[in-house]
Protein backbone atom coordinates (compact mmCIF):
# COMPACT_ATOMS: atom_id res chain seq x y z
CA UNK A 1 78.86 29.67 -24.97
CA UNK A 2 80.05 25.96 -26.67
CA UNK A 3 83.36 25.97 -27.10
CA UNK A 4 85.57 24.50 -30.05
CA UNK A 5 86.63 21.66 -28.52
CA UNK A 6 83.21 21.29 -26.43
CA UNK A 7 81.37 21.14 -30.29
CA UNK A 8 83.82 18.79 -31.28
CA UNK A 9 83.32 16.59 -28.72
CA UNK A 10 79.86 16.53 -29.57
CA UNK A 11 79.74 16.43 -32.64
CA UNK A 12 82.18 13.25 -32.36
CA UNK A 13 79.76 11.47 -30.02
CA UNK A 14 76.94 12.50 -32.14
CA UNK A 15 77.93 10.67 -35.28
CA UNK A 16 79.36 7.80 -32.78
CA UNK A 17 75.18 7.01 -31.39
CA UNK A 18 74.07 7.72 -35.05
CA UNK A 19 76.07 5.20 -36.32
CA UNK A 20 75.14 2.48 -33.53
CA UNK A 21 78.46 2.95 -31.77
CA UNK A 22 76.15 3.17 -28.10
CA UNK A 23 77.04 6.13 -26.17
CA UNK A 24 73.02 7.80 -26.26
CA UNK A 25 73.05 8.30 -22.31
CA UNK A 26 76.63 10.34 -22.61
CA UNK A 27 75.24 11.92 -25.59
CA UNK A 28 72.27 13.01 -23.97
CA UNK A 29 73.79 14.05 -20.73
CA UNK A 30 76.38 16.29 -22.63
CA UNK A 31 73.45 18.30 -24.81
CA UNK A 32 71.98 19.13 -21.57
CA UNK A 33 75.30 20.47 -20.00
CA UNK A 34 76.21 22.23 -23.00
CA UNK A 35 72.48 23.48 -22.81
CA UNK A 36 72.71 22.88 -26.69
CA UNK A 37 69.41 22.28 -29.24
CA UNK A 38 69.61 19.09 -30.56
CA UNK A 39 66.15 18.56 -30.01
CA UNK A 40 65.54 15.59 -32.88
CA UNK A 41 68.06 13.48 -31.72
CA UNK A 42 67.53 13.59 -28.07
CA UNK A 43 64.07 12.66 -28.70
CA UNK A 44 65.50 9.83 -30.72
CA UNK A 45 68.01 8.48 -28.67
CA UNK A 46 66.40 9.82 -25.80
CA UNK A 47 63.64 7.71 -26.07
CA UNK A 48 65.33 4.77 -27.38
CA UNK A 49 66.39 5.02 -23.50
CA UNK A 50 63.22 5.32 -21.77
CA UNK A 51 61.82 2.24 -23.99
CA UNK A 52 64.07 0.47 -22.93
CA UNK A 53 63.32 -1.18 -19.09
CA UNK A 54 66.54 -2.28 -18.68
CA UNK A 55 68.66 0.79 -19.39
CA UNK A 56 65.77 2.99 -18.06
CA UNK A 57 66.39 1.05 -14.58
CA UNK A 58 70.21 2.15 -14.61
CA UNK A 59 69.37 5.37 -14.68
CA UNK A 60 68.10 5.70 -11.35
CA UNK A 61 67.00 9.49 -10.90
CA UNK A 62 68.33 10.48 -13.56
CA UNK A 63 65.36 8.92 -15.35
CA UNK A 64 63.25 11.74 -14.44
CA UNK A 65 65.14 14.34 -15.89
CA UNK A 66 65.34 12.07 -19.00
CA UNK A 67 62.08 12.29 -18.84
CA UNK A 68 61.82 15.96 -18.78
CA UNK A 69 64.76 16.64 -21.28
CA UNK A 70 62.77 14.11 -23.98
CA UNK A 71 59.47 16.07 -23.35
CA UNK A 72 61.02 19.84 -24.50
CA UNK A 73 62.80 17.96 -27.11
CA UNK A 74 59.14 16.24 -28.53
CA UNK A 75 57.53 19.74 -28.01
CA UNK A 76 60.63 20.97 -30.22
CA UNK A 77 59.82 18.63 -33.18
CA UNK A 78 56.17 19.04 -32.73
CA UNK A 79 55.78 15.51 -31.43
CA UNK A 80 53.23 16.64 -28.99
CA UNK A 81 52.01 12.85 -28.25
CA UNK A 82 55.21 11.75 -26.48
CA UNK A 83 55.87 14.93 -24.82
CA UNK A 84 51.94 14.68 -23.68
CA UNK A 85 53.05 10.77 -22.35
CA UNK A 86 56.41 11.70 -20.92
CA UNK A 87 54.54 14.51 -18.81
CA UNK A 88 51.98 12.49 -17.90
CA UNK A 89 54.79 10.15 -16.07
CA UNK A 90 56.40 13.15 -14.60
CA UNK A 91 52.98 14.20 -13.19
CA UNK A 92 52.18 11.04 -11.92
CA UNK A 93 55.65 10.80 -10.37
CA UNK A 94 55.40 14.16 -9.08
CA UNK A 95 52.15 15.65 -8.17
CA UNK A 96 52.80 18.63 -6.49
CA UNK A 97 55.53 19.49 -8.65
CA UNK A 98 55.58 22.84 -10.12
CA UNK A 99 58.51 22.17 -12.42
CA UNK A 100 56.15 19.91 -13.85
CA UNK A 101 53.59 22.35 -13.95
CA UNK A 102 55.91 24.36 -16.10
CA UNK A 103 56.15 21.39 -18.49
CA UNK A 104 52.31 21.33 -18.80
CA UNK A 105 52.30 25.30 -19.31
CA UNK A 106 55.05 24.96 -22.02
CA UNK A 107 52.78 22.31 -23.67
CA UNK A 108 49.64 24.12 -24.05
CA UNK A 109 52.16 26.80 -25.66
CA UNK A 110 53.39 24.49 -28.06
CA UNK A 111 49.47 23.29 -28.89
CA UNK A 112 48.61 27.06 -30.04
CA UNK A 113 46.69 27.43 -26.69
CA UNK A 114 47.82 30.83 -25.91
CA UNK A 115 45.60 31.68 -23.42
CA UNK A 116 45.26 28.77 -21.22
CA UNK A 117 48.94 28.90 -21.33
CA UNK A 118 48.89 32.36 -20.42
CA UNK A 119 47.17 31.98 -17.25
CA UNK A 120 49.16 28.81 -16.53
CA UNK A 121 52.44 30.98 -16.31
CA UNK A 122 51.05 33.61 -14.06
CA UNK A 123 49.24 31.23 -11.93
CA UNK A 124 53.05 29.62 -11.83
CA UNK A 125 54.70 33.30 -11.31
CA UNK A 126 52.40 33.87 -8.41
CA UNK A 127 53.56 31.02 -6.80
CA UNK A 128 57.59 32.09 -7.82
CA UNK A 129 57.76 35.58 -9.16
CA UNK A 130 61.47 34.37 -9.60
CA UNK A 131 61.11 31.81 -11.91
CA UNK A 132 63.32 32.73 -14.81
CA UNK A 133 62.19 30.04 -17.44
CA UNK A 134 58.57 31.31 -16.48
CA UNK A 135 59.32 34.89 -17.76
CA UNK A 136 61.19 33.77 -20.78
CA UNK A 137 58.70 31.34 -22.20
CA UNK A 138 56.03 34.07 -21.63
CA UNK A 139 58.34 36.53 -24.07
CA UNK A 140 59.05 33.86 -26.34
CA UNK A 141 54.91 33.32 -26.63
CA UNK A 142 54.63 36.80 -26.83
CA UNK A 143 56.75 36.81 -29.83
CA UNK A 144 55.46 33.84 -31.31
CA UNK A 145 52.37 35.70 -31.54
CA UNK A 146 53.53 38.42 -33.17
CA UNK A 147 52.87 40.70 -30.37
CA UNK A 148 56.30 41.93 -30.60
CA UNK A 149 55.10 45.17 -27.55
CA UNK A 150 54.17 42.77 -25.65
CA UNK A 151 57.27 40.74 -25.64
CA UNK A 152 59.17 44.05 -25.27
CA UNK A 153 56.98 45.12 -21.98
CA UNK A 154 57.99 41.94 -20.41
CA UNK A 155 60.91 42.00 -21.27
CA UNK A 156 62.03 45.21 -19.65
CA UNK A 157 60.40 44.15 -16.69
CA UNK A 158 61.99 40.69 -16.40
CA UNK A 159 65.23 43.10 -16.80
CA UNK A 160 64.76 45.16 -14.09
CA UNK A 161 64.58 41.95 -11.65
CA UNK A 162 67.21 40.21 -13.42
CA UNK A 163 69.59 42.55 -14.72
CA UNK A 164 72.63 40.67 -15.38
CA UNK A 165 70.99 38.28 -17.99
CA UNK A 166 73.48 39.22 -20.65
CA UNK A 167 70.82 36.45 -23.04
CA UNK A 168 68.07 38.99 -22.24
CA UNK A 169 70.03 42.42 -23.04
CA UNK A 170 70.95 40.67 -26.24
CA UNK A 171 67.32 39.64 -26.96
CA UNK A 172 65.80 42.90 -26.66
CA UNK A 173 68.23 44.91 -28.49
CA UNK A 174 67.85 43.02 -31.32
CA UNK A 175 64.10 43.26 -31.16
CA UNK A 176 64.73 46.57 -30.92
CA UNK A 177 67.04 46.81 -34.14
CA UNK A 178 64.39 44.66 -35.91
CA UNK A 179 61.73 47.75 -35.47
CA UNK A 180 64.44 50.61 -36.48
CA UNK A 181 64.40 51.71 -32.71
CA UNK A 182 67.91 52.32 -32.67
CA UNK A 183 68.67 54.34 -29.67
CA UNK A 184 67.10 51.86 -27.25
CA UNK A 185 69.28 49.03 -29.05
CA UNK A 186 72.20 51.17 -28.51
CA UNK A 187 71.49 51.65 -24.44
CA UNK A 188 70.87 47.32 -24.16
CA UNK A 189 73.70 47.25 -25.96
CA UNK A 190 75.73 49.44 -23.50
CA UNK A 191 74.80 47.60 -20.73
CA UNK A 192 75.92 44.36 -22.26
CA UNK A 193 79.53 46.22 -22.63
CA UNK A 194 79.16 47.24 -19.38
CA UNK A 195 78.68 43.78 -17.70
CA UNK A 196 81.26 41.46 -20.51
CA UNK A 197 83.61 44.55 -21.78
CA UNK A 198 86.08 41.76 -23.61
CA UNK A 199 82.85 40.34 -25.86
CA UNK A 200 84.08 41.83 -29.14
CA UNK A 201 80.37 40.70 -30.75
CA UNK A 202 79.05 43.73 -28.30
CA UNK A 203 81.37 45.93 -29.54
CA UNK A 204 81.08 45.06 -32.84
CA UNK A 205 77.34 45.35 -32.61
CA UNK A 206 77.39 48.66 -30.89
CA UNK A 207 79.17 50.11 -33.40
CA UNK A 208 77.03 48.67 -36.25
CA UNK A 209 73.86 50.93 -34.34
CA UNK A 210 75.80 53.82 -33.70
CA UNK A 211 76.76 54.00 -37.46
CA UNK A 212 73.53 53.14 -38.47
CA UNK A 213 71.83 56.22 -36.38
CA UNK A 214 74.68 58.52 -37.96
CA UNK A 215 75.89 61.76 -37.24
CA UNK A 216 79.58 63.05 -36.55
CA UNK A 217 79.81 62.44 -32.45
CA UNK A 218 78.00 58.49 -33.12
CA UNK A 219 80.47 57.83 -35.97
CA UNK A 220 83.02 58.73 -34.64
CA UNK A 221 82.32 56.88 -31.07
CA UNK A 222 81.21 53.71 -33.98
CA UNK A 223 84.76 54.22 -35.14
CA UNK A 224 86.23 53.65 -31.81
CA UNK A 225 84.20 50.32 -30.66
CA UNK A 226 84.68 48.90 -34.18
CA UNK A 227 88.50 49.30 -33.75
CA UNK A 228 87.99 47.88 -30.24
CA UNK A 229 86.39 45.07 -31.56
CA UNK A 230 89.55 44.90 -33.79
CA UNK A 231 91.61 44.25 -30.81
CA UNK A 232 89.66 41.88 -28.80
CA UNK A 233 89.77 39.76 -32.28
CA UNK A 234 93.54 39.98 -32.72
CA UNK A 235 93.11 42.31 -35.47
CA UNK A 236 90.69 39.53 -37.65
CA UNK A 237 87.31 40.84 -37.26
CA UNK A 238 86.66 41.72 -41.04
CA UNK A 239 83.29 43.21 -40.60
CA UNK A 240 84.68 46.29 -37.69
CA UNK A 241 87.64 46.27 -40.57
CA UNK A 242 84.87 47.00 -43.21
CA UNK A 243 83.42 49.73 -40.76
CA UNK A 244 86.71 51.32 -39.98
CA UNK A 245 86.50 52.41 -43.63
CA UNK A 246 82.82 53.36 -44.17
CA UNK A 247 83.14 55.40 -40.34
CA UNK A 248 85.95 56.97 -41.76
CA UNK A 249 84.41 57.83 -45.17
CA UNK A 250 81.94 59.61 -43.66
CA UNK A 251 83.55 61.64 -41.27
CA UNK A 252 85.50 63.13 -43.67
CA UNK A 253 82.42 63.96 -45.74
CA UNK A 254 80.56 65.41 -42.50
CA UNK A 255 83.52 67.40 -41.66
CA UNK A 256 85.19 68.29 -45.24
CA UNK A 257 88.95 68.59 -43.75
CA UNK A 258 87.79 70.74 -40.49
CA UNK A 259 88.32 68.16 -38.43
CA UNK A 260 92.24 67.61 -37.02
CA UNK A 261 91.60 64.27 -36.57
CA UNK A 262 91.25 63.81 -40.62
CA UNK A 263 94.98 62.80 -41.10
CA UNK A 264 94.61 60.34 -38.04
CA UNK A 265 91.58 58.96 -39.65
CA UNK A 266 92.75 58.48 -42.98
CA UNK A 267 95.79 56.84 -41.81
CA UNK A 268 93.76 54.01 -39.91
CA UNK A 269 91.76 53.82 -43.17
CA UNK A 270 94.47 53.36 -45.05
CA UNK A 271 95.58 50.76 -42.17
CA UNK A 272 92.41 48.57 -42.39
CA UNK A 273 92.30 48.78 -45.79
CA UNK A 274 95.03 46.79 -46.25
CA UNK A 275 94.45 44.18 -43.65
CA UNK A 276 91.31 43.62 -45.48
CA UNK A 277 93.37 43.17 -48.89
CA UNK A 278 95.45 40.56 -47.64
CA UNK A 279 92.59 38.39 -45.94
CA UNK A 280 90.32 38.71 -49.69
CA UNK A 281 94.07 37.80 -51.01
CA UNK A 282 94.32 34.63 -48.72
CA UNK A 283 91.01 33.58 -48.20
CA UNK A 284 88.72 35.32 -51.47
CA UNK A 285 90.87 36.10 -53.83
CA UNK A 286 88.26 36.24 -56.71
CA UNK A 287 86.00 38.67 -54.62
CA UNK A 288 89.63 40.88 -54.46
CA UNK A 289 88.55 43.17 -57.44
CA UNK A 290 84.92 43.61 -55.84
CA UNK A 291 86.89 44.65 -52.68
CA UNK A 292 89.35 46.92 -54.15
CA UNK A 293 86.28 49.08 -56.03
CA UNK A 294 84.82 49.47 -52.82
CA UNK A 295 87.60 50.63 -51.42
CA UNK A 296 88.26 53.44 -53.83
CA UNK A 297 84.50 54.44 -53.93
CA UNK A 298 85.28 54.99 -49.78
CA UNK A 299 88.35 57.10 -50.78
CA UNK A 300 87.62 58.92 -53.50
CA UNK A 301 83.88 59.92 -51.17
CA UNK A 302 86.25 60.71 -48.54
């Protein structure tokens, strides 16, 4: 994940190459660490590199992996010419290479040749059933497609060889939200608690399913990771705020006063309520009055 400053630093640099201020090799060298998507300008300034004999021949070899980074970035915009010419070079330099085999798999992909792309990946898998990028790019083609089971099969079996990909857990439960399959998004969304417990986003998201599936023990467990979520934010998350209220709401209506936890409940309401007044007051204060009806409807429900 990009930090603040990380962004910033980008962003800076960015604006500095747009602007002719030089700086395109840093620029391009810190999109790739960042393993950020700024695909049209590294094929800009990318290739304003690589046309360029003299800088190219500073590069040393680097200029290979210029080479590559420019080629996903053309297959990005659709410029499927120059990513056909910079893989050509890479071939050429490389013969035997199978990263560059990968290159010309994830090329046919971006031509619409499913198929022959298809059987370039497993022909690559065969070779390195480990290959990561491999299994990805066959999901992501899957989904292209719209064969959404397809991408979910694969999926779960890339997961059970690599199953601390926190990117992949994320992926599939929200495929899984996306078709209303709630309870499987909740268990890929466990995991991902399990693995980064101080991610408030997994929390936060966790509790979204939970409340969406309903019923007294998942609201109130939704209750609990939305005011964890709370706490990993330094009490600012307004959207776990928001379902602090609504978890609360309908507890009370499930349970009409029989549970002994009502007071408790009602008093964290009441709690988050508030909190949620004072941000509209600072930072909406003309959506306040929306707010404040919503509010009531939640109490007067309750």
């Amino acid at each position: 994940m990009v930090t603040k400053t990380e962004e910033t630093q980008l962003n800076r640099l960015e604006n500095q190459v747009d602007n002719g201020g030089g700086g395109a090799w840093d620029y391009v060298c810190l999109v790739r660490k960042l393993k950020v998507r700024r695909s049209e300008k590294v094929l800009k300034h990318g290739l304003s590199i690589l046309n360029d004999p003299k800088q190219r021949s500073t590069l040393g070899n680097e200029e290979w992996t210029l080479y590559e980074q420019v080629a996903v970035a053309a297959m990005d915009c659709q410029s499927l010419d120059v990513a056909k010419d910079c893989t050509k070079v890479l071939r050429k330099r490389f013969p035997e290479s199978k990263r560059v085999g990968r290159l010309e798999a994830m090329l046919l992909e971006a031509k619409g040749s499913w198929e022959l792309a298809e059987k370039a990946y497993t022909s690559l898998l065969e070779d390195n059933p480990l290959d990561q990028t491999i299994h990805k790019r066959r999901v992501a083609m899957a989904k292209a497609q719209g064969n959404i089971s397809v991408a979910i099969e694969w999926l779960n079996k890339y997961l059970e060889t690599f199953m601390a990909d926190h990117d992949a857990w994320r992926e599939l439960a929200e495929i899984y939200v996306s078709l209303q399959m709630y309870k499987q998004a909740a268990f890929c969304y466990e995991e991902l608690i399990l693995s980064q417990p101080t991610v408030p986003l997994y929390h936060l998201a966790y509790a979204d399913v939970l409340y969406t599936l309903g019923g007294l023990e998942n609201l109130q467990t939704a209750k609990k990771y939305y005011a964890s979520a709370i706490d990993l934010t330094g009490g600012k998350n307004t959207r776990a705020l928001f379902g602090i209220c609504l978890c609360t709401s309908a507890i009370t209506q499930l349970t009409k006063g029989k549970n002994k936890e009502d007071k408790e409940g009602s008093q964290l309401q009441s709690l988050a309520a508030k909190v949620l007044e004072k941000e509209y007051k600072q930072r909406a204060p003309d959506k306040l009055p929306q707010l404040t009806t919503a509010l009531k409807s939640l109490t007067l429900s309750s």
